[in-house]
Protein backbone atom coordinates (compact mmCIF):
# COMPACT_ATOMS: atom_id res chain seq x y z
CA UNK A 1 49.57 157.75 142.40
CA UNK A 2 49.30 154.00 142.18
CA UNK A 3 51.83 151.81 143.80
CA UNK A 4 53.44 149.37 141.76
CA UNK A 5 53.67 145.93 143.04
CA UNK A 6 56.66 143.70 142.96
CA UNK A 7 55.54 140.32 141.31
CA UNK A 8 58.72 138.04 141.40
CA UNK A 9 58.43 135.22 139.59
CA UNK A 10 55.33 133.83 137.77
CA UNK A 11 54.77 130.27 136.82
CA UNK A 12 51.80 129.09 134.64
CA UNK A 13 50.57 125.42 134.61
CA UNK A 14 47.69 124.84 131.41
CA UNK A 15 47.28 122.13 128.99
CA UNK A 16 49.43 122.86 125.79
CA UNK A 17 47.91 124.92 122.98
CA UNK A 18 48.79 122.45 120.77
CA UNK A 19 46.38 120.65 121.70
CA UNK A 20 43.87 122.91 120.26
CA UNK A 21 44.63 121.53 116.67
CA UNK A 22 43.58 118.40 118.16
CA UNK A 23 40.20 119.94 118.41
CA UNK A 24 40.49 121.35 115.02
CA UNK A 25 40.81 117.87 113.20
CA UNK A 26 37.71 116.75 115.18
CA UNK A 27 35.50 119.39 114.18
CA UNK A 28 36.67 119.14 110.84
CA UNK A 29 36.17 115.57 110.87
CA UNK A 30 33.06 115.75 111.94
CA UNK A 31 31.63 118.26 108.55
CA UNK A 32 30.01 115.60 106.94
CA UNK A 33 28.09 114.07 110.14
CA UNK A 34 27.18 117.52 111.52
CA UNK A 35 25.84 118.36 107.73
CA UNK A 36 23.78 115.17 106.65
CA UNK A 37 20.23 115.52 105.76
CA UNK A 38 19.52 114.64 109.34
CA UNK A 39 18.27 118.01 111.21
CA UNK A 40 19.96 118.64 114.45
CA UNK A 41 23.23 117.29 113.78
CA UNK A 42 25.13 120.15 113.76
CA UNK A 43 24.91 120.26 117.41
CA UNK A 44 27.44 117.90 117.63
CA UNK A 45 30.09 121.05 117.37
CA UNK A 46 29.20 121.76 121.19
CA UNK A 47 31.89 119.15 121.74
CA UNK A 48 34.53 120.57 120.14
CA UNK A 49 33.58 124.36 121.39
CA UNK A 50 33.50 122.83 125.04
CA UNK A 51 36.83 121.52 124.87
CA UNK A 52 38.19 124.59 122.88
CA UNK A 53 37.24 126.67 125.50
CA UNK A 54 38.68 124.41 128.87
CA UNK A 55 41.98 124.02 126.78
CA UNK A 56 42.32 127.67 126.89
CA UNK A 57 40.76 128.52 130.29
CA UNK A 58 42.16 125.94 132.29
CA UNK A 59 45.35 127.01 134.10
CA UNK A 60 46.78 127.71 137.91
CA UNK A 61 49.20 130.50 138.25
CA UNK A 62 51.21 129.91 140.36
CA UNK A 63 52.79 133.84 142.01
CA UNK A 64 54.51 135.40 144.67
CA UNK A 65 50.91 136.73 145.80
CA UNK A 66 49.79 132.90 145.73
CA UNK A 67 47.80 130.52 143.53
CA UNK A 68 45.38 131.30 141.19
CA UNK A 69 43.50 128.94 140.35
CA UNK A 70 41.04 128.93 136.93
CA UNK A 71 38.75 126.65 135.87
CA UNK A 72 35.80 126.44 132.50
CA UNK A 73 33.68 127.58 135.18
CA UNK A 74 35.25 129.59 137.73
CA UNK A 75 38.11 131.40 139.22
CA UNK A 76 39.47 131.56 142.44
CA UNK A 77 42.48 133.40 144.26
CA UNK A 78 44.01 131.60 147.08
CA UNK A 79 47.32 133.73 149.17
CA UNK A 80 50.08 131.33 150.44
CA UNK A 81 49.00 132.39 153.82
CA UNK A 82 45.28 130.93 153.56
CA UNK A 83 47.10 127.31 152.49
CA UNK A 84 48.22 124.41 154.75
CA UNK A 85 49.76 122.94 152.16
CA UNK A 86 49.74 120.88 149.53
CA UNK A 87 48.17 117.38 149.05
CA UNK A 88 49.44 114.06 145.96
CA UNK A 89 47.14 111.66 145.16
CA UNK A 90 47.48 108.32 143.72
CA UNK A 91 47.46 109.85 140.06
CA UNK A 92 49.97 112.41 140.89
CA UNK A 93 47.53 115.33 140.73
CA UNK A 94 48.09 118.21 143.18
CA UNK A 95 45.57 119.55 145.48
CA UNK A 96 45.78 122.98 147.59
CA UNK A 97 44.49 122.44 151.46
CA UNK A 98 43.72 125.71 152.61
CA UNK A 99 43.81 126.03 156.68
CA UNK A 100 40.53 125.08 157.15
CA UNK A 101 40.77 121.72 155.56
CA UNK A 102 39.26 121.74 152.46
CA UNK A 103 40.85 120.71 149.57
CA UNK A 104 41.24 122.33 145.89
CA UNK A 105 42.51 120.77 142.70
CA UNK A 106 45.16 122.58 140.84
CA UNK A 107 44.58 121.79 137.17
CA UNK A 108 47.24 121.07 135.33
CA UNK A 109 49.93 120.66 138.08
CA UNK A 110 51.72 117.33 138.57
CA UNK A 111 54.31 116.43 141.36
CA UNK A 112 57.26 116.94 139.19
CA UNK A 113 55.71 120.92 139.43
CA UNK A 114 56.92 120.66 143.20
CA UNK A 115 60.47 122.28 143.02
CA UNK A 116 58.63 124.85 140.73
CA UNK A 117 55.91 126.08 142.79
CA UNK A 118 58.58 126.00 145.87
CA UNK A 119 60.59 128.62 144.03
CA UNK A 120 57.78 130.79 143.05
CA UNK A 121 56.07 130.78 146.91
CA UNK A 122 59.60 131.88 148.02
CA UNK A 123 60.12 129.01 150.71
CA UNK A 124 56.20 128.96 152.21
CA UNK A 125 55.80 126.02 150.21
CA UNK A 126 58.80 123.45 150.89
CA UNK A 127 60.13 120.80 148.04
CA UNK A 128 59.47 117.73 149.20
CA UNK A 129 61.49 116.13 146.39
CA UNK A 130 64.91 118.06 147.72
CA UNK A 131 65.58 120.03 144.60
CA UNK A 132 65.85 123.20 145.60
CA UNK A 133 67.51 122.63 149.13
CA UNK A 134 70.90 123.48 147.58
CA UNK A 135 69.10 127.09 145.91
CA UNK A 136 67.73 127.75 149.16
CA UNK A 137 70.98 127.23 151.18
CA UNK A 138 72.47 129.29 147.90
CA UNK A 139 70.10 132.73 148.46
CA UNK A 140 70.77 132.53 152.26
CA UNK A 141 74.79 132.52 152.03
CA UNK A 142 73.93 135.49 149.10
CA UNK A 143 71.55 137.34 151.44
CA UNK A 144 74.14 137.43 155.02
């Protein structure tokens, strides 16, 4: 028998969907360029394919379990044990640094994801905005 696996709670960080009709008005704007008598041309739809396809790949989950990071090109599965923690840069992108020092970009998470990604980890990442201090102190008066 297969045990089932408590997953707690789940947050998911992609670009918006909507953003896919973006990428419908350019390849419809681009019908009468992409079928002019010049030969070739309709090549020009690998654009809007390639960015159809990282609008709807792209994502980190974000899990009890850990991160899960997913990219156009690849996938990877990182526990909360295997991370140091997390690094900002100067464009407020997050990066993951795993305990041996490398670093890995989480698409689509910004530093006002913080508080979020502290509440899904289940305290092993901290909020270093302060947000969830008073949840925290909250679950431990619950729990005694």
């Amino acid at each position: 028998m297969a045990e089932t696996e408590q997953q707690g709670r789940k947050a998911i960080f992609r670009v918006p969907l909507i953003s896919l009709l973006a990428v419908v008005f350019l390849a419809v704007c681009m019908i009468p360029a992409a079928f002019a008598d010049v030969p070739g041309l309709w090549l020009m739809y690998v654009v809007p394919i390639g960015l159809f396809v990282f609008v709807v790949r792209t994502r980190t989950v974000a899990s009890a379990r850990g991160l899960d990071v997913r990219t156009v090109f690849g996938h990877r599965e990182m526990p909360w044990s295997s991370l140091k923690g997390l690094a900002i840069n100067d464009k407020a992108k997050v990066r993951a640094v795993l305990t041996d020092g490398s670093e890995v970009p989480l698409p689509s998470v910004r530093t006002r994801h913080l508080p979020v990604i502290s509440l899904v980890s289940e305290g092993r990442m901290k909020d270093p905005s302060g947000l969830t201090d008073d949840l925290d102190e909250t679950t431990d008066e619950a729990s005694d």
